[in-house]
Protein backbone atom coordinates (compact mmCIF):
# COMPACT_ATOMS: atom_id res chain seq x y z
CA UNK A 1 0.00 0.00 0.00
CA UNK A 2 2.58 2.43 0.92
CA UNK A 3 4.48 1.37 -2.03
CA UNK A 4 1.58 2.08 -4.21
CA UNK A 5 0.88 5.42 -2.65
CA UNK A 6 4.34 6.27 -3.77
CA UNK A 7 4.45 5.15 -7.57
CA UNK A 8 1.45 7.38 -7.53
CA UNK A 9 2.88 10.30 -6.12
CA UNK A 10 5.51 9.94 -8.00
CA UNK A 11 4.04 9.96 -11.68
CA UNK A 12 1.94 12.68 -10.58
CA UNK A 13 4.85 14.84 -10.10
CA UNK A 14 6.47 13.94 -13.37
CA UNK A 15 3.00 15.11 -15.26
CA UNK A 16 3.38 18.38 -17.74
CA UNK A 17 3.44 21.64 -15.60
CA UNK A 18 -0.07 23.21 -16.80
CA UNK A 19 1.59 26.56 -16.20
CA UNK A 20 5.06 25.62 -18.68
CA UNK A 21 3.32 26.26 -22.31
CA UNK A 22 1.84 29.61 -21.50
CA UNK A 23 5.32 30.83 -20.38
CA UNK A 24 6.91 29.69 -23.41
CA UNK A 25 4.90 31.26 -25.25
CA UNK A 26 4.85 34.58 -23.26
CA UNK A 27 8.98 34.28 -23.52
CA UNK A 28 8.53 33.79 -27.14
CA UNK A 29 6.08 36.43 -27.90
CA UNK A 30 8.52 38.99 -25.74
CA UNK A 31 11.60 37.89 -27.58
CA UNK A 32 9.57 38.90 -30.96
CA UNK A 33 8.86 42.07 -29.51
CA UNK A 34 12.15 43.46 -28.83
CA UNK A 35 13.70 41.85 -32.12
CA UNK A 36 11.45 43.68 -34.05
CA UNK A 37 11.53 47.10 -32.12
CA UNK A 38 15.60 46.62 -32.37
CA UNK A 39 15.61 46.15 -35.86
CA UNK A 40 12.45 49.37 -36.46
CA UNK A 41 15.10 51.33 -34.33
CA UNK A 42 18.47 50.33 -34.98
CA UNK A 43 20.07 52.69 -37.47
CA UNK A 44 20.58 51.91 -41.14
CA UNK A 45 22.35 54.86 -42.47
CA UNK A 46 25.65 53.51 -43.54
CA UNK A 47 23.42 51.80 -45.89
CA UNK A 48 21.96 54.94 -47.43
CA UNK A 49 24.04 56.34 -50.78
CA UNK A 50 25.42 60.15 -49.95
CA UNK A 51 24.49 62.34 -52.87
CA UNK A 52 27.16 64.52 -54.31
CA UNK A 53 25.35 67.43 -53.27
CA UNK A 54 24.10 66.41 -50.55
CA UNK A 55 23.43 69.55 -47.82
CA UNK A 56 25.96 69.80 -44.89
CA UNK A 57 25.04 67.58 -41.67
CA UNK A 58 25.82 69.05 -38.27
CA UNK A 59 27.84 67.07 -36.21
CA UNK A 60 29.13 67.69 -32.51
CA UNK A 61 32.67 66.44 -31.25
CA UNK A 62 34.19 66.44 -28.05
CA UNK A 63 31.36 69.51 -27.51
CA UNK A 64 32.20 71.19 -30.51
CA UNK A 65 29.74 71.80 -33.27
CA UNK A 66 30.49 71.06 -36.94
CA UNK A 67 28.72 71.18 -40.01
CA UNK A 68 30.20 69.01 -42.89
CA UNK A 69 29.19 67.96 -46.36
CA UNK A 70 29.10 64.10 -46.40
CA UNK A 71 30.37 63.69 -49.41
CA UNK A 72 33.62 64.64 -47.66
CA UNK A 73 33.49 62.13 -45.06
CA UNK A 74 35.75 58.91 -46.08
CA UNK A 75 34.07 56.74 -43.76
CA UNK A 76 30.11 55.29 -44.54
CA UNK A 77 29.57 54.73 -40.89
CA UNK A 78 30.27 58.24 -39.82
CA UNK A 79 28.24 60.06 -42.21
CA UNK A 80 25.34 60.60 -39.72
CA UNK A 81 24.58 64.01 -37.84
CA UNK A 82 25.02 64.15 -34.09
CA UNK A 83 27.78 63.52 -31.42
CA UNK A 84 30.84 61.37 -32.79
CA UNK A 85 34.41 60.91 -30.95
CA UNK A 86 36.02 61.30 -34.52
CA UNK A 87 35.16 62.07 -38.40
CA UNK A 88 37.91 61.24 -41.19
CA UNK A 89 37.44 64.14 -44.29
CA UNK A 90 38.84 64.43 -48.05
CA UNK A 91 38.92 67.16 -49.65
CA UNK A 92 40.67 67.72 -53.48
CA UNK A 93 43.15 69.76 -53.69
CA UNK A 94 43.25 72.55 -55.21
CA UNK A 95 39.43 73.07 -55.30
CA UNK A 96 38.58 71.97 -51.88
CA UNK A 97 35.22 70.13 -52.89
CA UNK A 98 34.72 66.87 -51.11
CA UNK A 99 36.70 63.99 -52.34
CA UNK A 100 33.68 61.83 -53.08
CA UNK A 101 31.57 64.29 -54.75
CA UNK A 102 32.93 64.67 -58.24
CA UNK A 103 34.53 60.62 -58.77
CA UNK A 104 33.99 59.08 -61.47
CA UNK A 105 34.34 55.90 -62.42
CA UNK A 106 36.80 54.99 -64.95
CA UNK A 107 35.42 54.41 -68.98
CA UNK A 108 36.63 51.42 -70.50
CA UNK A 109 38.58 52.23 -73.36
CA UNK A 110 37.06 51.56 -76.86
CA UNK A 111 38.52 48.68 -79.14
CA UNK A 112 42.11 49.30 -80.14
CA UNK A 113 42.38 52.36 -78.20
CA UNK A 114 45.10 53.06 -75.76
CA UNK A 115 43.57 53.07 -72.19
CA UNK A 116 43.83 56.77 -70.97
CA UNK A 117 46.33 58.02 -68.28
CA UNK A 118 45.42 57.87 -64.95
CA UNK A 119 45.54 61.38 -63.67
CA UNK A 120 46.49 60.99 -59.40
CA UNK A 121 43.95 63.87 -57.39
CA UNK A 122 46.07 65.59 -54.76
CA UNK A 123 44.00 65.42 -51.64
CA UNK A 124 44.06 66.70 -48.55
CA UNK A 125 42.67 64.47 -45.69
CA UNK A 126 41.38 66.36 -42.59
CA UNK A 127 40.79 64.05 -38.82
CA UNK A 128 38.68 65.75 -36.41
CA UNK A 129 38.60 64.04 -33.04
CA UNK A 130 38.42 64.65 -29.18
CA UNK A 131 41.78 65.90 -27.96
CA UNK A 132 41.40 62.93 -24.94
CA UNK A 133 43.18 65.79 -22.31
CA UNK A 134 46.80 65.68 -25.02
CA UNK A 135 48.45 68.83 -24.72
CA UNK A 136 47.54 71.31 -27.72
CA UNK A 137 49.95 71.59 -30.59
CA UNK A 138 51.51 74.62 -29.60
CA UNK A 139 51.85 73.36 -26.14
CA UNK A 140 53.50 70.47 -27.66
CA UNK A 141 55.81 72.57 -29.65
CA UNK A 142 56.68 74.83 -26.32
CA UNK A 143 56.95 71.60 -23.81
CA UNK A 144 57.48 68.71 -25.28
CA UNK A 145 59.43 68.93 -28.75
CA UNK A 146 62.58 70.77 -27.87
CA UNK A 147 63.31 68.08 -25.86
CA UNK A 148 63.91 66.05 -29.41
CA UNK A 149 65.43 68.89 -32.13
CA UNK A 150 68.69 69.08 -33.61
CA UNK A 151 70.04 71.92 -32.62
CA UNK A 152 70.05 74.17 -35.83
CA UNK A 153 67.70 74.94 -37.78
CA UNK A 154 67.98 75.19 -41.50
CA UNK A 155 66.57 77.65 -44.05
CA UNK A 156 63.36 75.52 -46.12
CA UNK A 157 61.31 75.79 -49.58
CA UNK A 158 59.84 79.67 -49.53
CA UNK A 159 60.80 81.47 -46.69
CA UNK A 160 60.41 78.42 -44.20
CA UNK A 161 62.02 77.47 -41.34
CA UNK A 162 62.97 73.35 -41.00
CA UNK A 163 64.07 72.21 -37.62
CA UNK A 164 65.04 68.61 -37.73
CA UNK A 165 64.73 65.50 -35.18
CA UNK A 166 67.18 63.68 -33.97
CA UNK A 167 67.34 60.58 -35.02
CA UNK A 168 67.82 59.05 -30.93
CA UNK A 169 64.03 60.42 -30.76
CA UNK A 170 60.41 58.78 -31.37
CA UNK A 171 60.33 61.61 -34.38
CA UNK A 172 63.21 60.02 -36.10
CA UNK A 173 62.96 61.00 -40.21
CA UNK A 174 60.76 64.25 -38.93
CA UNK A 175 61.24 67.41 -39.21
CA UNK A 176 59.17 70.84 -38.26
CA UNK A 177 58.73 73.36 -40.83
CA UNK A 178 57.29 76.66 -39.46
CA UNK A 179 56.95 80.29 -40.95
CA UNK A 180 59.75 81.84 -38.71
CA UNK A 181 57.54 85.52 -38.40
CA UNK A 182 54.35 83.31 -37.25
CA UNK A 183 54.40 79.93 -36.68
CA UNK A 184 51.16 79.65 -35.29
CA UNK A 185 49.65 80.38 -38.84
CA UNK A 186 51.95 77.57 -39.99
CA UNK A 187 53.83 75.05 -38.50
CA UNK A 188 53.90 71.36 -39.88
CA UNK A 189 55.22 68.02 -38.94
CA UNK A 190 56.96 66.73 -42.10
CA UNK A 191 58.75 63.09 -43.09
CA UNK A 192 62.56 64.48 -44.11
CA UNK A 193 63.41 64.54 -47.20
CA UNK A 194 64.87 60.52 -48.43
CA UNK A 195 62.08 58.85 -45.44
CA UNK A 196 60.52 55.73 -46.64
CA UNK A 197 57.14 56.67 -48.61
CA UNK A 198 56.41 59.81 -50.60
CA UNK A 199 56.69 62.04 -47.79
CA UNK A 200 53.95 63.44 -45.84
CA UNK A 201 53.04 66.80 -43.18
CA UNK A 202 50.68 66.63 -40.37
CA UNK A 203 49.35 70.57 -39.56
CA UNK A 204 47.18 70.36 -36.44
CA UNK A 205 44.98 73.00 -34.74
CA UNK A 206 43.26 72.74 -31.49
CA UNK A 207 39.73 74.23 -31.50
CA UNK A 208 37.80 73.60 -27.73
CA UNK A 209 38.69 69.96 -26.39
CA UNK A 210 38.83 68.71 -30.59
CA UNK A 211 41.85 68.19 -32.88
CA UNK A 212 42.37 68.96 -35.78
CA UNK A 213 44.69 67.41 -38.04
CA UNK A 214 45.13 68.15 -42.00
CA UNK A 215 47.44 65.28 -43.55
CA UNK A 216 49.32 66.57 -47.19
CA UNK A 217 51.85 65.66 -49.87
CA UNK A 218 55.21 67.32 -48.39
CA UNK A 219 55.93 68.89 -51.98
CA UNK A 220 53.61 70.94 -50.83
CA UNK A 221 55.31 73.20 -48.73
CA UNK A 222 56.49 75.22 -52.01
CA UNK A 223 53.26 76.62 -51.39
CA UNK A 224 52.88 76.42 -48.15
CA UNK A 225 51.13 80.13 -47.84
CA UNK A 226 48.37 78.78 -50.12
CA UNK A 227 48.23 75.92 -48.19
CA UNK A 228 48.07 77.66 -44.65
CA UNK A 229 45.23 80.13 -46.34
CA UNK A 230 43.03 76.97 -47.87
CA UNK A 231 43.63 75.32 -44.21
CA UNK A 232 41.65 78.46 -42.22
CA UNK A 233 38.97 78.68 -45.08
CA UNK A 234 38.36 75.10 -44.74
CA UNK A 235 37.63 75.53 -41.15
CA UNK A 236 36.06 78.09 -41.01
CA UNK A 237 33.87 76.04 -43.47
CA UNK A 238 33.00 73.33 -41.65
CA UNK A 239 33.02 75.18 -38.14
CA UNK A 240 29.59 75.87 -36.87
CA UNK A 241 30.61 78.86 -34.47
């Protein structure tokens, strides 16, 4: 009898829980819910084609407010108004226009004729990003690069001053170049002349808590004052003051 009572008991607690199918299907029901609102919510603009004249988007970094043509910006996934840490821009050079505005594609070349030559666009590439608390060019320049230089300077292309780095320093290969009567309007960061690669400057400018860093050909710098002038148009351009 008592073993009876038992095997009884015992089946009845192995029986389907009456209450286990309606919170499956509650889970399930829930789970569908918040897929679909993720994907109704999540955003798909990288997928979206920029027009070439596409109107300006305003865009806020490290506080700082921006407005820049997307066409200019060189990465899909940051061509979106609103705060980012950092935006990568292209501009051609001479003209300034955005890089991606005015491309394109190459024509294949008709039966027996000679392909055309490929004509390389100067560009300049602008990074705007938080400055993360780094001390601001100039600072840099005051505080931190003496520290590094050769001790002379030397006289460079136009009216330019170079100051090289020793080669015992992280800036190995670099040099400065600066306009001796106001290096504040122009003072680069340059690969020496003989470096590995075609040789490139880095002109930064602090605006706020953001960096700004132009990136150009170092043949350049036999223009540097047209350089220097395009540099404060450009930002003056894309900064929303």
């Amino acid at each position: 009898m008592t073993l009876a009572h038992t095997s009884h008991g015992y089946r009845r607690r192995r029986g389907a829980n009456p209450l286990l199918a309606p919170i499956l299907l509650f889970v399930l029901i829930l789970t569908a819910a918040v897929g679909y609102v993720g994907y109704v919510l999540w955003p798909r603009w990288p997928d979206v084609p920029v027009a070439p004249d596409a109107p300006a988007i305003p865009i806020v970094i490290g506080g700082t407010a921006f407005v820049i043509e997307p066409a200019a910006i060189r990465m899909p996934v940051q061509r979106h108004p609103g705060r980012q840490e950092r935006v990568d821009l292209a501009y051609n050079w001479p003209s300034l226009l955005p890089a991606h505005a005015h491309e394109k594609p190459h024509e294949k070349p008709a039966p027996g004729a000679s392909p055309a030559p490929h004509v390389a666009t100067e560009r300049l590439f602008v990074t705007i990003q938080t400055d993360d608390g780094t001390l601001a060019p100039m600072e840099r320049v005051q505080t931190i690069y003496p520290r590094y230089l050769g001790p002379q300077p030397v006289a460079g292309p136009a009216g330019l001053t170079l100051r090289a780095f020793r080669d015992d320093t992280p800036y190995k290969d670099e040099e400065l170049a600066f306009d001796p009567n106001a290096p504040t309007h122009f003072l680069a960061r340059c690969a020496r002349h003989g470096a590995v690669g075609p040789g490139h400057c880095l002109l930064e400018r602090r605006i706020g808590h953001v960096d700004v860093t132009f990136r150009f050909p170092r043949d350049w710098l036999n223009d540097w004052p047209k350089v220097a002038d395009a540099i404060d148009a450009l930002l003056k351009r894309v900064h929303a003051e």
